[in-house]
Every structure is written in structure tokens, then in C-alpha cells.
Protein backbone atom coordinates (compact mmCIF):
# COMPACT_ATOMS: atom_id res chain seq x y z
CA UNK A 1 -12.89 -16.55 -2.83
CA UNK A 2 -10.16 -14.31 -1.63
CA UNK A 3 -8.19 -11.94 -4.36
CA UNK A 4 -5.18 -12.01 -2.17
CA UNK A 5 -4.65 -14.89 0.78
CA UNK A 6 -1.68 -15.49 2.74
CA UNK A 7 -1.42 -18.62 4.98
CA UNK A 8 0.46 -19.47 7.57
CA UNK A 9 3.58 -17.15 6.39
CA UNK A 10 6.58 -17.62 8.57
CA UNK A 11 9.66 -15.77 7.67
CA UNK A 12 13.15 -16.83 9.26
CA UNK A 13 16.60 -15.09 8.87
CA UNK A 14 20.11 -15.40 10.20
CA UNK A 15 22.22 -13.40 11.79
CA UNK A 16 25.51 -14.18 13.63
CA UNK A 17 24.55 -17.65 13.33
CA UNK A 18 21.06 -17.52 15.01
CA UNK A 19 17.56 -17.98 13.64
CA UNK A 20 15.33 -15.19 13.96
CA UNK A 21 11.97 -15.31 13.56
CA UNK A 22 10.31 -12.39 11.94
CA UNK A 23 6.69 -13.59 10.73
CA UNK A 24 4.72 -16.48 12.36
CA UNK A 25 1.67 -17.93 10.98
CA UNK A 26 1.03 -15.14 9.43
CA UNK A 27 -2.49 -15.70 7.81
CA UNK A 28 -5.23 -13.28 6.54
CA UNK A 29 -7.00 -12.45 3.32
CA UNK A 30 -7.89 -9.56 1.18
CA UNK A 31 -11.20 -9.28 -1.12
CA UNK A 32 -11.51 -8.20 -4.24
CA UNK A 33 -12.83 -4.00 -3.98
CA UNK A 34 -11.42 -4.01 -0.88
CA UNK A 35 -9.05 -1.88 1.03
CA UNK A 36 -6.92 -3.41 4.24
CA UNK A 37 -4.51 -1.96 6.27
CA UNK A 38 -1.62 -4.01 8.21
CA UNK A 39 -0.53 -2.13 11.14
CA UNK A 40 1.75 -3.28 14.05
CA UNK A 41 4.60 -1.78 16.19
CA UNK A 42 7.61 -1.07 14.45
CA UNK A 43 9.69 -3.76 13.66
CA UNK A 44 7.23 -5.98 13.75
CA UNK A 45 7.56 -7.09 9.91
CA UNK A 46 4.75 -5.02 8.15
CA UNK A 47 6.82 -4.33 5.80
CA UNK A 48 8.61 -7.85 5.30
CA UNK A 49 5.06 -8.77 4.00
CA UNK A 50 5.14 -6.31 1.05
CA UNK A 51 8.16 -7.78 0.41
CA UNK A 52 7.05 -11.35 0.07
CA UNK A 53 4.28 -9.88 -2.21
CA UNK A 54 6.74 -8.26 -4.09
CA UNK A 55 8.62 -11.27 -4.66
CA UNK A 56 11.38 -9.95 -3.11
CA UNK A 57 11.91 -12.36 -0.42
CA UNK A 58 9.98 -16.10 0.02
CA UNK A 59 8.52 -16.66 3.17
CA UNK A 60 10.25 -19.87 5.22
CA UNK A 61 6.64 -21.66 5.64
CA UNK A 62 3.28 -20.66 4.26
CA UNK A 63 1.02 -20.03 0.90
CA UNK A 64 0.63 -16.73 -1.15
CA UNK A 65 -2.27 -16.58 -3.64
CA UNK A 66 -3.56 -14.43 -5.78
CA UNK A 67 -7.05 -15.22 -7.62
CA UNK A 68 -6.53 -18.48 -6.31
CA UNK A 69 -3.15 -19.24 -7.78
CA UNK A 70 0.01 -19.23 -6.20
CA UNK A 71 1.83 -15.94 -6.36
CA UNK A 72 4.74 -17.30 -8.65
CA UNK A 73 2.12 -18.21 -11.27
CA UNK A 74 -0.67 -15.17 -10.96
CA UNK A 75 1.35 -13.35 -12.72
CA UNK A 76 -0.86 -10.35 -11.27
CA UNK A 77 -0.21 -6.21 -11.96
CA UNK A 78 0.80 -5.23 -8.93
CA UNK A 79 2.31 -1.07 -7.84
CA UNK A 80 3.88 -0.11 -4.99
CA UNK A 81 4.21 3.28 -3.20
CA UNK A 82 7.03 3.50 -0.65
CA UNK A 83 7.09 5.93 2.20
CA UNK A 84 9.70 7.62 0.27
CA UNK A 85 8.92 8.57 -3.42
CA UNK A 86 11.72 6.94 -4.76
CA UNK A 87 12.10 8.99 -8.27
CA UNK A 88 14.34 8.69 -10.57
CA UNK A 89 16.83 12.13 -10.00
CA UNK A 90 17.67 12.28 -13.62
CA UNK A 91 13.86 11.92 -14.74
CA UNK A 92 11.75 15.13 -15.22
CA UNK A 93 8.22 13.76 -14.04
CA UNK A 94 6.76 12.76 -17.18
CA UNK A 95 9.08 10.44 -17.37
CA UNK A 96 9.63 9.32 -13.98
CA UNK A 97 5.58 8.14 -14.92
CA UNK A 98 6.36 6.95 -18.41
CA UNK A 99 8.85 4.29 -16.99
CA UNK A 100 6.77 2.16 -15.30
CA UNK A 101 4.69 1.55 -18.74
CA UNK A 102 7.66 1.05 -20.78
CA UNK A 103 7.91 -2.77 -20.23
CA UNK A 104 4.39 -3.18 -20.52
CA UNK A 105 3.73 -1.59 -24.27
CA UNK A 106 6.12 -0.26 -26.91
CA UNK A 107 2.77 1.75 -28.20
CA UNK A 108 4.91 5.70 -27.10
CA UNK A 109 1.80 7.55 -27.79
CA UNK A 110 -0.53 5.15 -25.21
CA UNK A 111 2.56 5.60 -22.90
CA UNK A 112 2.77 9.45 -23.16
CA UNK A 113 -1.38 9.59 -22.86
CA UNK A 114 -1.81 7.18 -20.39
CA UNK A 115 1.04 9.14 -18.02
CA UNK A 116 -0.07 12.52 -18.87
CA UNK A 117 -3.77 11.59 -17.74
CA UNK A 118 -2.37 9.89 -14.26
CA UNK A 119 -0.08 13.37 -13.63
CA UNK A 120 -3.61 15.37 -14.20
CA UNK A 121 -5.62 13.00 -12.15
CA UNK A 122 -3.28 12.90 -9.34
CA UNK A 123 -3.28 17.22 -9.19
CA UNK A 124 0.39 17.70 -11.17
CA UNK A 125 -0.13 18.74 -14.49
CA UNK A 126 1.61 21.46 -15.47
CA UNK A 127 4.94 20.12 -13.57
CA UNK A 128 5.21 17.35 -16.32
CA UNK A 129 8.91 18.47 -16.81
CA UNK A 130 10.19 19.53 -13.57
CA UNK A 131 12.64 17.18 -11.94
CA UNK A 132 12.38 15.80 -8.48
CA UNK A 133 14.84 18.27 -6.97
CA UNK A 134 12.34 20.98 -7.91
CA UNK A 135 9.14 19.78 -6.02
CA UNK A 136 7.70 19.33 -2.31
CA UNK A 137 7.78 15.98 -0.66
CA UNK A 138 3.92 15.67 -1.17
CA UNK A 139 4.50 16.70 -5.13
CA UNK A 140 6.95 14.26 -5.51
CA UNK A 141 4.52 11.58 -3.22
CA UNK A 142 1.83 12.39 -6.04
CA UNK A 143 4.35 11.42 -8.37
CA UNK A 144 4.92 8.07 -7.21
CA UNK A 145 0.93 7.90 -7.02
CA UNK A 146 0.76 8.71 -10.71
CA UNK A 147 3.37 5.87 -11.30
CA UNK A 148 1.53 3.39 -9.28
CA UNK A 149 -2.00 3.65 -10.84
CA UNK A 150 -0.52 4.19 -14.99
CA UNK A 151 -0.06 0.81 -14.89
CA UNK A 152 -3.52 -0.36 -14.01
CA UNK A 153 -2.84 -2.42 -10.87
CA UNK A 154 -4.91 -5.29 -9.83
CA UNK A 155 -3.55 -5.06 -6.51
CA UNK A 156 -1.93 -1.97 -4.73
CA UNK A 157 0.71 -1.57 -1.92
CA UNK A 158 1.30 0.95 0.00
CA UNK A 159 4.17 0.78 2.30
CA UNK A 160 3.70 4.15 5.12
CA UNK A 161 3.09 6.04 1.98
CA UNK A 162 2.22 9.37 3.93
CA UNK A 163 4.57 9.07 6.98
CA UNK A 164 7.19 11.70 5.73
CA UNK A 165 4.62 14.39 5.00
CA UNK A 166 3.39 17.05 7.09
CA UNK A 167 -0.03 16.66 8.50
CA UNK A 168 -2.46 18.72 6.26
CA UNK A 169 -0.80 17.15 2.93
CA UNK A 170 -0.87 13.70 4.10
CA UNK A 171 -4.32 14.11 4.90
CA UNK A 172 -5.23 15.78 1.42
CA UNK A 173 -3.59 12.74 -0.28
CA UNK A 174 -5.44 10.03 1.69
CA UNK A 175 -8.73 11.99 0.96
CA UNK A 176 -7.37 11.78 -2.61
CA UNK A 177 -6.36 8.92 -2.94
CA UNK A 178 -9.82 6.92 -1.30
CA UNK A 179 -11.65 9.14 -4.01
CA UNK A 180 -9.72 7.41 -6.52
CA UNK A 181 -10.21 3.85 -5.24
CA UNK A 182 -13.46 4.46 -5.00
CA UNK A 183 -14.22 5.41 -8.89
CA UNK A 184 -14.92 2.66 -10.55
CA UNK A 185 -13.30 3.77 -14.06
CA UNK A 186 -9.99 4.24 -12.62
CA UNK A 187 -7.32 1.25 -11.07
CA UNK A 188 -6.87 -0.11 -8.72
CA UNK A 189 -10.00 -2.40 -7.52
CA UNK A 190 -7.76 -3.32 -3.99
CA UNK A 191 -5.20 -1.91 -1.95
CA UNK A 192 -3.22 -3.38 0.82
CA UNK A 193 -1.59 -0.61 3.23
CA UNK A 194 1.31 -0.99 5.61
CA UNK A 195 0.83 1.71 7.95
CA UNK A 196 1.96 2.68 12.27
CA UNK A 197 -1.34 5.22 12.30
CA UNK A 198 -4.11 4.07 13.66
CA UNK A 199 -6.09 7.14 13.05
CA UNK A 200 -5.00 6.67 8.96
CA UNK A 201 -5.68 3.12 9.12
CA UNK A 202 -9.37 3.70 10.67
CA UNK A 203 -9.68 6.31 8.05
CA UNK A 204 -9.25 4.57 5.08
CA UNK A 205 -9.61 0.56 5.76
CA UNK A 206 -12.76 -1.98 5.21
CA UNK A 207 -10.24 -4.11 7.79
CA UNK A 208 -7.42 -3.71 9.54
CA UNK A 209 -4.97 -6.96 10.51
CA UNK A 210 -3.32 -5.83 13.45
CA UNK A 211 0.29 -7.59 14.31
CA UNK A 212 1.89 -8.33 17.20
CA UNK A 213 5.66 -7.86 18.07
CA UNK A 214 8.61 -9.84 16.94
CA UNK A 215 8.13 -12.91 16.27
CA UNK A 216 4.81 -10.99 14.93
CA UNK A 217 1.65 -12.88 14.46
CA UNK A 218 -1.66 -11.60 13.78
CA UNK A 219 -3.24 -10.36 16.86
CA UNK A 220 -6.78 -10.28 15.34
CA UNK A 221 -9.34 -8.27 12.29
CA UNK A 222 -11.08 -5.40 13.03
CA UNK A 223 -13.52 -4.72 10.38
CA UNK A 224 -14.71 -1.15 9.69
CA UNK A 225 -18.25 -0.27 9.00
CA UNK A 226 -18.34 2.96 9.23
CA UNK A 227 -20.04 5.15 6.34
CA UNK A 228 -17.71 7.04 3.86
CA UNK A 229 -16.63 9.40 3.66
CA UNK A 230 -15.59 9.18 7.52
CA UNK A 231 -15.83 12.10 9.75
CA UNK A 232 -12.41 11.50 12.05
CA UNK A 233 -13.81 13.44 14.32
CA UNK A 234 -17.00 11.85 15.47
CA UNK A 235 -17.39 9.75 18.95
CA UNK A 236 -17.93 6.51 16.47
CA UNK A 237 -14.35 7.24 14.71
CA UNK A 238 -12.81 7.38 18.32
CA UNK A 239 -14.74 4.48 19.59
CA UNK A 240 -13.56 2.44 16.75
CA UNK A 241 -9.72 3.85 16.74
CA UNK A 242 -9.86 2.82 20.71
CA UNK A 243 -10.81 -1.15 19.79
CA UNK A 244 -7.83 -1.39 17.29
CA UNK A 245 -5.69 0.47 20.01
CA UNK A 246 -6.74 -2.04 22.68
CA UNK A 247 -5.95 -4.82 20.40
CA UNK A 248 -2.47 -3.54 19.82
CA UNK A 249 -2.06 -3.51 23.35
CA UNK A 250 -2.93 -6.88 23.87
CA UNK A 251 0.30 -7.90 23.09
């Protein structure tokens, strides 16, 4: 059985008095220990599906469960990282970590611990009171990492979580973050990423669901097999980074 499984998700909004369809019949799964990217032109409601997982917006049509319950009743641990780090301003970084765990425990010193081991882990320490205004983008990206994984997620979204870095950090984070993943003493077991890269998706994915434009639907899967870690550079990367491009052009 599935961890995650969406079926048939249609999402419909207004505006100036006409229906527009964003998501239709939207259906794919995601195992348990597995990591799945979404990718799709922009616009093309990637990220109006971490929304509905997010519980920020209920699809029009369609089923969301989550170890085989409806979303509403999982009651799962789920942690988001945005393309933007989103930190608190006013927050030095210990504690832009420390609030994620405050409505989970009032236990200060598991709080302190548990965010001190997350800014070591993802390559901070040492910055633990430094505000946001005072680090890089990919610091304050490593921040919002730190956040994400305190908590102990069963699930894990990533929403273009490298698209506003420069090359060589983006690709030192994704290197960082599949090491993480891959441990199997640290959170989370599965991640779900909305990404535009191809080459990132390919990278890091078991499968990719690629979308189609607006109204999107799901184009098709293209599972990866390739050993880790992946060279990006090899004629099998390419070949495989070629299929998902085809199948985006399908459209």
C-alpha cells in the first residue's frame, strides 16, 4: 500500500465569474522510503498540490490518503521547505529551528538539543545566533532544512527548494540533502519534490510524475533506476533526462 495516494484530484477556482480548471484527475502515489519529484511547466499547478497536502486548499474532486486514511484524519508529521527560506526576521537561527518543535513538546531542553543537533547536521553550527539578515541565501536555505527535519517528518515537501541559489550551492545541498534521506537514523523516510529542473529531478528521484499544462493532468511516471550516487554526467543520466524531456513535450 501507498504512504501517500492522490486520486483523481481536480482543483477548480473562480475568477471574474469563470471556472478555471487548474488540476484534472490528478492521480499518482508515493511509497513509503521513497523520493518523487512532480515537475511540469510553470503554471501548471505543482505547487497547488503541496498545497492540498498542506491542507491549505481542498481539491474540487478527488481522494488524499496518507497510510491509507484520508488526509483530514492521518493526522501525519509533515515539513515543508519553500523555494524561499521563509525565516522568521526577528529570530536568531536557533530559534528560527526551535519554533517548529514548540507545539509539539513543552520538554525546552529536548527542544534546544533536538535543534542544535539539526543546525550541526545540516553544516550551521556555530551561526546558532546570527539572524537571517546576516547569512547567504544557501545559509539561510540550510536553515529552513534544519527546521524541516527537527520535527521528524513522516512525509517531506519540497516546493523548488534550490531554485533561488546559485549553481554550485544548490548542488551541494541536493548532494546533502539525498545523504540525509538516505541515513536511516535520521527523518524523513519520504520526500515529495515540486521542482521545473529536469536535471535536479533526474538527480535525486526514484520517480518523477510529469504534468501537463493548464488544465494539468499527469502526462505519465518515469521511474529512475539508476545507481546512487548518480554521476550527472554520464551518457545514462542524459539518456534518462532526454525521456522525461520528451514526455514534457508531449503535451
Amino acid at each position: 500500500m501507498a504512504f501517500l495516494d492522490l486520486r483523481d484530484i481536480g482543483v477548480e477556482f473562480e475568477s471574474n465569474g469563470k471556472k478555471l480548471q487548474a488540476l484534472s484527475n490528478i492521480s499518482f502515489s508515493v511509497d513509503t522510503n521513497q523520493f518523487v519529484s512532480i515537475i511540469g511547466p510553470s503554471g501548471s499547478g505543482k505547487s497547488t498540490i503541496i498545497k492540498i497536502l498542506l491542507e491549505l486548499l481542498r481539491p474540487s474532486t478527488g481522494t488524499v490518503t496518507i497510510g491509507g486514511k484520508p488526509l483530514g484524519e492521518a493526522n501525519p508529521k509533515i515539513s515543508v521547505v519553500f523555494q524561499n527560506a521563509a525565516l522568521f526576521p526577528w529570530l536568531d537561527v536557533l530559534k528560527n529551528v526551535e519554533i517548529a518543535l514548540e507545539p509539539l513538546t513543552k520538554d525546552e531542553k529536548y527542544i534546544k538539543e533536538t535543534s542544535e543537533k539539526f543546525i550541526k547536521i545540516v553544516g550551521i553550527d556555530g551561526f546558532e545566533e546570527a539572524y537571517p539578515r546576516e547569512l547567504s541565501g544557501g545559509m539561510k536555505q540550510r536553515v529552513s532544512i534544519a527546521r524541516a527535519l527537527a520535527t521528524g517528518p513522516d512525509l517531506l515537501l519540497l516546493d523548488e527548494p534550490f531554485a533561488a541559489l546559485d549553481v554550485f550551492t544548490a548542488q551541494a545541498l541536493r548532494e546533502e540533502l539525498l545523504d540525509l534521506w538516505e541515513s536511516p537514523t535520521f527523518p524523513p523516510n519520504t520526500i515529495l519534490m515540486v521542482t521545473h529542473n529536469v536535471d535536479e529531478a533526474v538527480q535525486m528521484s526514484d520517480k518523477i510524475v510529469v504534468m501537463s499544462h493548464r488544465p494539468s493532468r499527469v502526462l505519465g511516471e518515469v521511474k529512475i533506476e539508476l545507481p546512487r550516487p548518480r554521476n550527472t554526467r554520464s551518457e545514462e543520466f542524459y539518456a534518462v533526462v532526454d525521456g522525461v524531456v520528451k514526455l514534457m513535450s508531449s503535451d
